[in-house]
N, C-alpha and C. Protein backbone atom coordinates (compact mmCIF):
# COMPACT_ATOMS: atom_id res chain seq x y z
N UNK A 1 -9.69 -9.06 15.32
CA UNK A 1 -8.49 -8.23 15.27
C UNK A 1 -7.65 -8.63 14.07
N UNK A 2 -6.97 -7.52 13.72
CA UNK A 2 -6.40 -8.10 12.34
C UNK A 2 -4.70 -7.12 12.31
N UNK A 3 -3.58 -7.54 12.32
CA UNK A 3 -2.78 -7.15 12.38
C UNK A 3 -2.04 -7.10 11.20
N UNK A 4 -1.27 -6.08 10.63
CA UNK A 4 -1.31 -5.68 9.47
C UNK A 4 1.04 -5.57 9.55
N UNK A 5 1.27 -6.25 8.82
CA UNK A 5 2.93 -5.75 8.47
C UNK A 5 3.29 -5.27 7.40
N UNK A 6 3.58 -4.17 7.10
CA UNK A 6 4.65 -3.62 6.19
C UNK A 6 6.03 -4.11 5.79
N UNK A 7 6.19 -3.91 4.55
CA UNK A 7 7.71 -4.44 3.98
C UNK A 7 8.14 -3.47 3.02
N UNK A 8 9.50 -3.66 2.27
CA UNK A 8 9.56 -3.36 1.12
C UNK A 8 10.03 -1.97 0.87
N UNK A 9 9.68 -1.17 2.04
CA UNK A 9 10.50 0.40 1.74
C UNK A 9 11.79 0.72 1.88
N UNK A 10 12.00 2.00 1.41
CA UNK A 10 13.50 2.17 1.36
C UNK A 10 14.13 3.47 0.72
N UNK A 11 15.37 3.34 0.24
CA UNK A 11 15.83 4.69 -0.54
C UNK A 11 15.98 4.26 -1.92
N UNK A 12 15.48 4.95 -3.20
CA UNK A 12 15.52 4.31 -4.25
C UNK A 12 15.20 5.58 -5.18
N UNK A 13 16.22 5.55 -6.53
CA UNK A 13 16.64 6.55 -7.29
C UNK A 13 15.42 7.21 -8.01
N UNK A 14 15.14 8.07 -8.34
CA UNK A 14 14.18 8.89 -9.11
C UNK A 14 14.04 7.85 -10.49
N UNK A 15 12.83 7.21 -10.93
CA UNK A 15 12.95 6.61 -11.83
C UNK A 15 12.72 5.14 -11.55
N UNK A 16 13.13 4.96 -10.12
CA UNK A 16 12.98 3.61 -10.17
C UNK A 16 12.27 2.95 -9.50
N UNK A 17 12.04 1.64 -8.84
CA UNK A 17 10.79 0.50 -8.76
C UNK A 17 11.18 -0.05 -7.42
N UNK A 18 9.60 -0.16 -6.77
CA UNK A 18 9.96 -1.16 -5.27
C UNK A 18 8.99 -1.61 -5.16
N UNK A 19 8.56 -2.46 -4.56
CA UNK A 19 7.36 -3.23 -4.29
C UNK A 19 7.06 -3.45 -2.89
N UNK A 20 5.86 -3.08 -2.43
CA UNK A 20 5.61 -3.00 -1.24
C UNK A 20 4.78 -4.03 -0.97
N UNK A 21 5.18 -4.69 0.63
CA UNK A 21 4.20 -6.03 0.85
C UNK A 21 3.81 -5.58 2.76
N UNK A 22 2.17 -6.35 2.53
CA UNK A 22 1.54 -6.17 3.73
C UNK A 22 0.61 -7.66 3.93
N UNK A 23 1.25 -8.28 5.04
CA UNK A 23 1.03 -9.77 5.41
C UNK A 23 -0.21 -9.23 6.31
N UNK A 24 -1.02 -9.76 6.61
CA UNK A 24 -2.02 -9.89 7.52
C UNK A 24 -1.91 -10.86 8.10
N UNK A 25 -2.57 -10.81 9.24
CA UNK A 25 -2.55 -11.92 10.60
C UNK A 25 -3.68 -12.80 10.41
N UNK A 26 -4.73 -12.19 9.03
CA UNK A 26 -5.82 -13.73 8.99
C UNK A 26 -5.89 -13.83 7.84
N UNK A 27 -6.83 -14.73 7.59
CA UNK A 27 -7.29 -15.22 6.18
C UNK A 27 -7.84 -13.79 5.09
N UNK A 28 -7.05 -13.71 4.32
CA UNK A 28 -7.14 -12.36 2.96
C UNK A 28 -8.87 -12.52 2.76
N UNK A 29 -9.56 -13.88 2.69
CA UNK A 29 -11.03 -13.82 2.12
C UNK A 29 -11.98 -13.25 3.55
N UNK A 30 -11.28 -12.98 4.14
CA UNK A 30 -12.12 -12.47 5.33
C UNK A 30 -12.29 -11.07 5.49
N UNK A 31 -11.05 -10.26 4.41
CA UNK A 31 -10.96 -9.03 4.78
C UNK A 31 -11.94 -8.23 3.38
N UNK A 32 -12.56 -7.32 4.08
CA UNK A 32 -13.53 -6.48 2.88
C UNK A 32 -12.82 -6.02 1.90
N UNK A 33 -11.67 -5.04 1.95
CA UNK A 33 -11.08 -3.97 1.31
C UNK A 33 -9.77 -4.14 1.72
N UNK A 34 -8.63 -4.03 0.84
CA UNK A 34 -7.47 -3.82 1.31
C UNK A 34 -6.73 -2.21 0.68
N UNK A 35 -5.89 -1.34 1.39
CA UNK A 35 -5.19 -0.50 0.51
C UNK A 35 -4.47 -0.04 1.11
N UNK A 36 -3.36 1.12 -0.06
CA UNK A 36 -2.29 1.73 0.75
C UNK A 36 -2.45 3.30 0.26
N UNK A 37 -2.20 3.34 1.60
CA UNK A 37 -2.46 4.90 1.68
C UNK A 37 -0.62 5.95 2.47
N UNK A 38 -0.69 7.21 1.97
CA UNK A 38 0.75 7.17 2.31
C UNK A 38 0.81 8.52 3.03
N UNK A 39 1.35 9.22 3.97
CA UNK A 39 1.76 10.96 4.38
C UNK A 39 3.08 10.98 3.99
N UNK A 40 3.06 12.00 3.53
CA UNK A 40 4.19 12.53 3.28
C UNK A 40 4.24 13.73 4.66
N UNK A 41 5.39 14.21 4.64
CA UNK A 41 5.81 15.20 6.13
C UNK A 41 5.23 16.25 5.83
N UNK A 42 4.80 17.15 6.91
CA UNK A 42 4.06 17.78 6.93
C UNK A 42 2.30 17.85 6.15
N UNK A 43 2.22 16.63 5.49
CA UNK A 43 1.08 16.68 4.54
C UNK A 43 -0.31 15.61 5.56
N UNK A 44 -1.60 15.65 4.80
CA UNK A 44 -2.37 14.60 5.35
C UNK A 44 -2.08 13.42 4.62
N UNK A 45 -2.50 12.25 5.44
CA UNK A 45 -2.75 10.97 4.72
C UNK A 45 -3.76 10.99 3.62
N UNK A 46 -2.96 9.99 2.69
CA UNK A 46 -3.85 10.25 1.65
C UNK A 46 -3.96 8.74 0.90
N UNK A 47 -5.25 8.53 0.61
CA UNK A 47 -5.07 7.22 -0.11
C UNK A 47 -4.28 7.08 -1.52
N UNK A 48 -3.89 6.14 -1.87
CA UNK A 48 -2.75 5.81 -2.68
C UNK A 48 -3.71 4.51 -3.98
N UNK A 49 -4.22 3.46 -3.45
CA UNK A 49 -4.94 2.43 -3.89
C UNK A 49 -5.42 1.80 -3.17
N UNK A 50 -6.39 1.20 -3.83
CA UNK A 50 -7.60 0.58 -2.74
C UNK A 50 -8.23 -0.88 -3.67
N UNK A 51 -8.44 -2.10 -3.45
CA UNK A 51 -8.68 -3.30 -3.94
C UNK A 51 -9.66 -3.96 -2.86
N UNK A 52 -10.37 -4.49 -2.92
CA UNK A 52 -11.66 -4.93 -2.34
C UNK A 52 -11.58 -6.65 -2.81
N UNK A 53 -12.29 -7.13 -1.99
CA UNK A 53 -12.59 -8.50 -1.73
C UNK A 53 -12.68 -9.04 -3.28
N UNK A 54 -13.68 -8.47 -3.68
CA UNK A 54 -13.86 -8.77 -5.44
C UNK A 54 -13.32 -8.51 -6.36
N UNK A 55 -11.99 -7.48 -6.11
CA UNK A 55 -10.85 -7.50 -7.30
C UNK A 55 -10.87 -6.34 -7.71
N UNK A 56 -11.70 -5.28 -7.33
CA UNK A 56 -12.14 -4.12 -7.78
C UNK A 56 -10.88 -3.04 -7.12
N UNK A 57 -10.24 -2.57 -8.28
CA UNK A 57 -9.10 -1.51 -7.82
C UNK A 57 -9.52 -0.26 -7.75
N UNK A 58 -8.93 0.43 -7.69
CA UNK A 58 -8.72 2.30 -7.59
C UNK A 58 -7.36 2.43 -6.97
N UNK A 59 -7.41 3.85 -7.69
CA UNK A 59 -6.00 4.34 -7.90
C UNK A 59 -6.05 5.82 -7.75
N UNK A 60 -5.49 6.48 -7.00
CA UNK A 60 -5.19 8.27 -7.33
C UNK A 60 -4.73 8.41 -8.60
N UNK A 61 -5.19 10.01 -8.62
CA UNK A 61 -4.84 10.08 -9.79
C UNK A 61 -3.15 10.15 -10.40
N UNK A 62 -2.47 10.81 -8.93
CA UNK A 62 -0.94 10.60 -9.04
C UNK A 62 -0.42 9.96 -9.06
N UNK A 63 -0.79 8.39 -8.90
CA UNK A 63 -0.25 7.51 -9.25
C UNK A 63 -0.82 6.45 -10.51
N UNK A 64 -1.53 6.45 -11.02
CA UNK A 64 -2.18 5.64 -11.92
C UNK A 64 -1.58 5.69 -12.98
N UNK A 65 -1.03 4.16 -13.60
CA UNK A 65 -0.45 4.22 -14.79
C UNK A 65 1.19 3.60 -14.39
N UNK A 66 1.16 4.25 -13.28
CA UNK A 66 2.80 3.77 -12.25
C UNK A 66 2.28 2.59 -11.62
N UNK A 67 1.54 2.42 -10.32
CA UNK A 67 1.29 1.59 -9.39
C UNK A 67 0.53 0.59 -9.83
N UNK A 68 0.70 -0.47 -9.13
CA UNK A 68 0.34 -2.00 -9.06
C UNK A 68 -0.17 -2.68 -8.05
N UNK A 69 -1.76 -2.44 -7.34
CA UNK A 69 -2.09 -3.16 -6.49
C UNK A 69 -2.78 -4.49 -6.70
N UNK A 70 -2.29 -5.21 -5.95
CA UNK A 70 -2.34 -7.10 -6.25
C UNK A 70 -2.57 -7.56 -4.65
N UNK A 71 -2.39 -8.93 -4.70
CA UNK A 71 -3.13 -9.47 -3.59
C UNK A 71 -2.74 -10.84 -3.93
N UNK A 72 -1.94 -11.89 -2.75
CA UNK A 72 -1.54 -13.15 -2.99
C UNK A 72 -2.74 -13.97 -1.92
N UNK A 73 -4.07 -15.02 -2.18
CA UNK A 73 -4.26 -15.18 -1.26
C UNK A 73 -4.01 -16.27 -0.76
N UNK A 74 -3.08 -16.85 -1.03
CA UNK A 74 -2.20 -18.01 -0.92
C UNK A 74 -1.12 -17.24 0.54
N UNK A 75 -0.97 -16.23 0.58
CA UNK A 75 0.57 -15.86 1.57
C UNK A 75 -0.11 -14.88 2.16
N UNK A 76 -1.91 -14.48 2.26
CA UNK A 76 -2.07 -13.42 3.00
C UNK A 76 -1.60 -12.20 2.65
N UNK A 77 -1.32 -11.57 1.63
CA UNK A 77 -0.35 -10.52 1.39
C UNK A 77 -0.91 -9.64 0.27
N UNK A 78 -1.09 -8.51 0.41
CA UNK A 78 -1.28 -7.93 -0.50
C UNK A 78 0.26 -6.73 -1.04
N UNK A 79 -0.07 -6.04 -2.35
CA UNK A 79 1.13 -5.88 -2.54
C UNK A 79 0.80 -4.30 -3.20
N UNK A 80 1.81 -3.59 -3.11
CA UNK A 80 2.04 -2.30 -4.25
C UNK A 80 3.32 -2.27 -5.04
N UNK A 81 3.51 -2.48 -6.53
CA UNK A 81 3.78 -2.57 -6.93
C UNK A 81 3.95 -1.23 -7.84
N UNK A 82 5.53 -0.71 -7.16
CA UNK A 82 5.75 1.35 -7.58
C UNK A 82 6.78 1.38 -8.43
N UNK A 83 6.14 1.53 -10.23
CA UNK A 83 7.15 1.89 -10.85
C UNK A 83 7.71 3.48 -11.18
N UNK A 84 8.59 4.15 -11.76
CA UNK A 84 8.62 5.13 -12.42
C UNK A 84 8.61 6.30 -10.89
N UNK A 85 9.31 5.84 -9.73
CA UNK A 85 8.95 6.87 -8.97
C UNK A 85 9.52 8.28 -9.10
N UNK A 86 8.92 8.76 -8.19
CA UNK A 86 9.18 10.54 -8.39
C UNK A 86 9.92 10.95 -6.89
N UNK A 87 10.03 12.21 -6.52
CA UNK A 87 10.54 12.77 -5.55
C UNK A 87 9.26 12.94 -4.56
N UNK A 88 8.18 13.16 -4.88
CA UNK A 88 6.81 13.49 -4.82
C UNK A 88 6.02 12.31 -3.83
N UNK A 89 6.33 10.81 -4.41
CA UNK A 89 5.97 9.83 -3.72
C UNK A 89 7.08 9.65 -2.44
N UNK A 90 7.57 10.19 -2.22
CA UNK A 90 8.16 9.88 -1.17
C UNK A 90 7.66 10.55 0.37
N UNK A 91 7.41 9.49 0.99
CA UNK A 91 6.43 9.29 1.93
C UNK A 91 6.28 7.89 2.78
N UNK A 92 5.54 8.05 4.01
CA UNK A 92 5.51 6.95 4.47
C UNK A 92 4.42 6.42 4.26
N UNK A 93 4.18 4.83 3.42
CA UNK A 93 3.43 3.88 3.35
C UNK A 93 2.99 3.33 3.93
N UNK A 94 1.71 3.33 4.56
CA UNK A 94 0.20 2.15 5.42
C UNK A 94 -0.57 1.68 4.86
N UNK A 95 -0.07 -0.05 5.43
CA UNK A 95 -1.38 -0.75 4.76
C UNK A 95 -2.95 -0.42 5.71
N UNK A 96 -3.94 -1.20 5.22
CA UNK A 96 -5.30 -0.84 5.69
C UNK A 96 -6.08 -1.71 5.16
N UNK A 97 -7.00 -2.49 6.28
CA UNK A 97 -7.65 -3.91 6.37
C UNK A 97 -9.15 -3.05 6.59
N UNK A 98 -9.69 -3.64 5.68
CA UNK A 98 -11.52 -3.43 6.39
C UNK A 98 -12.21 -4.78 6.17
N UNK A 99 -12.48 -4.93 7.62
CA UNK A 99 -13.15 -6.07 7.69
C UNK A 99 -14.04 -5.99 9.38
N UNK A 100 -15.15 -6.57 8.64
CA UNK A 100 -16.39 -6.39 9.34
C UNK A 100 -16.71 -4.98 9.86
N UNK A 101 -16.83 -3.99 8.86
CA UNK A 101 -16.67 -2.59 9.06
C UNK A 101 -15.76 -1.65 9.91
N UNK A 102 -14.82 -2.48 10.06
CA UNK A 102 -13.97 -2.17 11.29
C UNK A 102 -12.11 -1.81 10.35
N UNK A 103 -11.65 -0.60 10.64
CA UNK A 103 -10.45 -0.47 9.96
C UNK A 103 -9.29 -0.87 10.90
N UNK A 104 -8.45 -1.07 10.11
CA UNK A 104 -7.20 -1.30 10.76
C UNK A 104 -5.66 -1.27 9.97
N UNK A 105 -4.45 -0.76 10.70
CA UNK A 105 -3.83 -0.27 10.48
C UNK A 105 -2.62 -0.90 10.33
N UNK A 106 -1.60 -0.96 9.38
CA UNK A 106 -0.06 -1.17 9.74
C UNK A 106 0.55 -0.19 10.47
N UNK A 107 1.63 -0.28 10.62
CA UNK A 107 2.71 0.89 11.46
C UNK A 107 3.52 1.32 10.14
N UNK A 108 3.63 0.91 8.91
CA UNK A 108 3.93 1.91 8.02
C UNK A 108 5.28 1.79 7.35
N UNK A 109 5.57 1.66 6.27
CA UNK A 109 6.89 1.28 5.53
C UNK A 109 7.68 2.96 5.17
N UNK A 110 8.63 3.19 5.23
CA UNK A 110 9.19 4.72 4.67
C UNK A 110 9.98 4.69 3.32
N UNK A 111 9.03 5.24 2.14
CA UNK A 111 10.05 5.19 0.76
C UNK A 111 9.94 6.46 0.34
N UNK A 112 11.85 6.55 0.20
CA UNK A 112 12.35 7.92 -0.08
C UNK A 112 12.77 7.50 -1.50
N UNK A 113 12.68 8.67 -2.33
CA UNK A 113 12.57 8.82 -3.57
C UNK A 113 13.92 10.05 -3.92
N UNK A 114 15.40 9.49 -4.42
CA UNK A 114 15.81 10.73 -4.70
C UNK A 114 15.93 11.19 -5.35
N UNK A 115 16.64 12.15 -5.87
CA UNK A 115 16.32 13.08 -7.24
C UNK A 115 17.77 12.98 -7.77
C-alpha cells in the first residue's frame, strides 16, 4: 500500500509560480513511476507529467517548457515545479505512485490560476 499527500496548491496570479509536493508513505526507490495528473471542472483527468524510477520524464504538450518534474529521494517526495501559469491550468492536482503494477492515488491539491 502506498499512500500518497499533496501540498502546495492554491490561488496564484496569471503569470506566476507554485510548486507542488507529494510525500509518499514508502521508500521513492520502490515506486516504478511517479506523476501528476490534473481535472479541471467539468473536464477528464488528464496527465500533466510523468518521471519513472530511472529519471525518465514526459510532459504534455501544454505544459512543457513551464513545468518541472523532480523527485527528492532523500524526503520521499516528488515535486512539480509550475512556472508561467495560465487561467487554463487551473485545476485540481493528483499525485500517482506505480508500484508493483499497482496505481495509486493522492486526494489532490486545488490550483486556481487568475487572470
Amino acid at each position: 500500500q502506498v499512500q500518497l499527500v499533496e501540498s502546495g496548491g492554491g490561488l496564484v496570479q496569471n503569470g506566476g509560480s507554485l510548486r507542488l509536493s507529494c510525500v509518499t508513505s514508502v521508500d521513492i526507490f520502490s515506486i516504478e513511476a511517479m506523476g501528476w495528473y490534473r481535472q479541471a471542472p467539468g473536464k477528464e483527468r488528464e496527465m500533466v507529467s510523468t518521471i519513472t524510477r530511472a529519471g525518465t520524464t514526459n510532459y504534455s504538450d501544454s505544459v512543457k517548457g513551464r513545468f518541472t518534474i523532480s523527485r527528492s529521494f532523500a524526503k520521499n517526495t516528488n515535486y512539480l515545479q509550475m512556472n508561467s501559469l495560465k487561467s487554463e491550468d487551473t485545476a485540481v492536482y493528483y499525485c500517482k505512485a506505480v508500484r508493483s503494477s499497482i496505481d495509486y492515488w493522492g486526494k489532490g491539491t486545488l490550483v486556481t490560476v487568475s487572470s
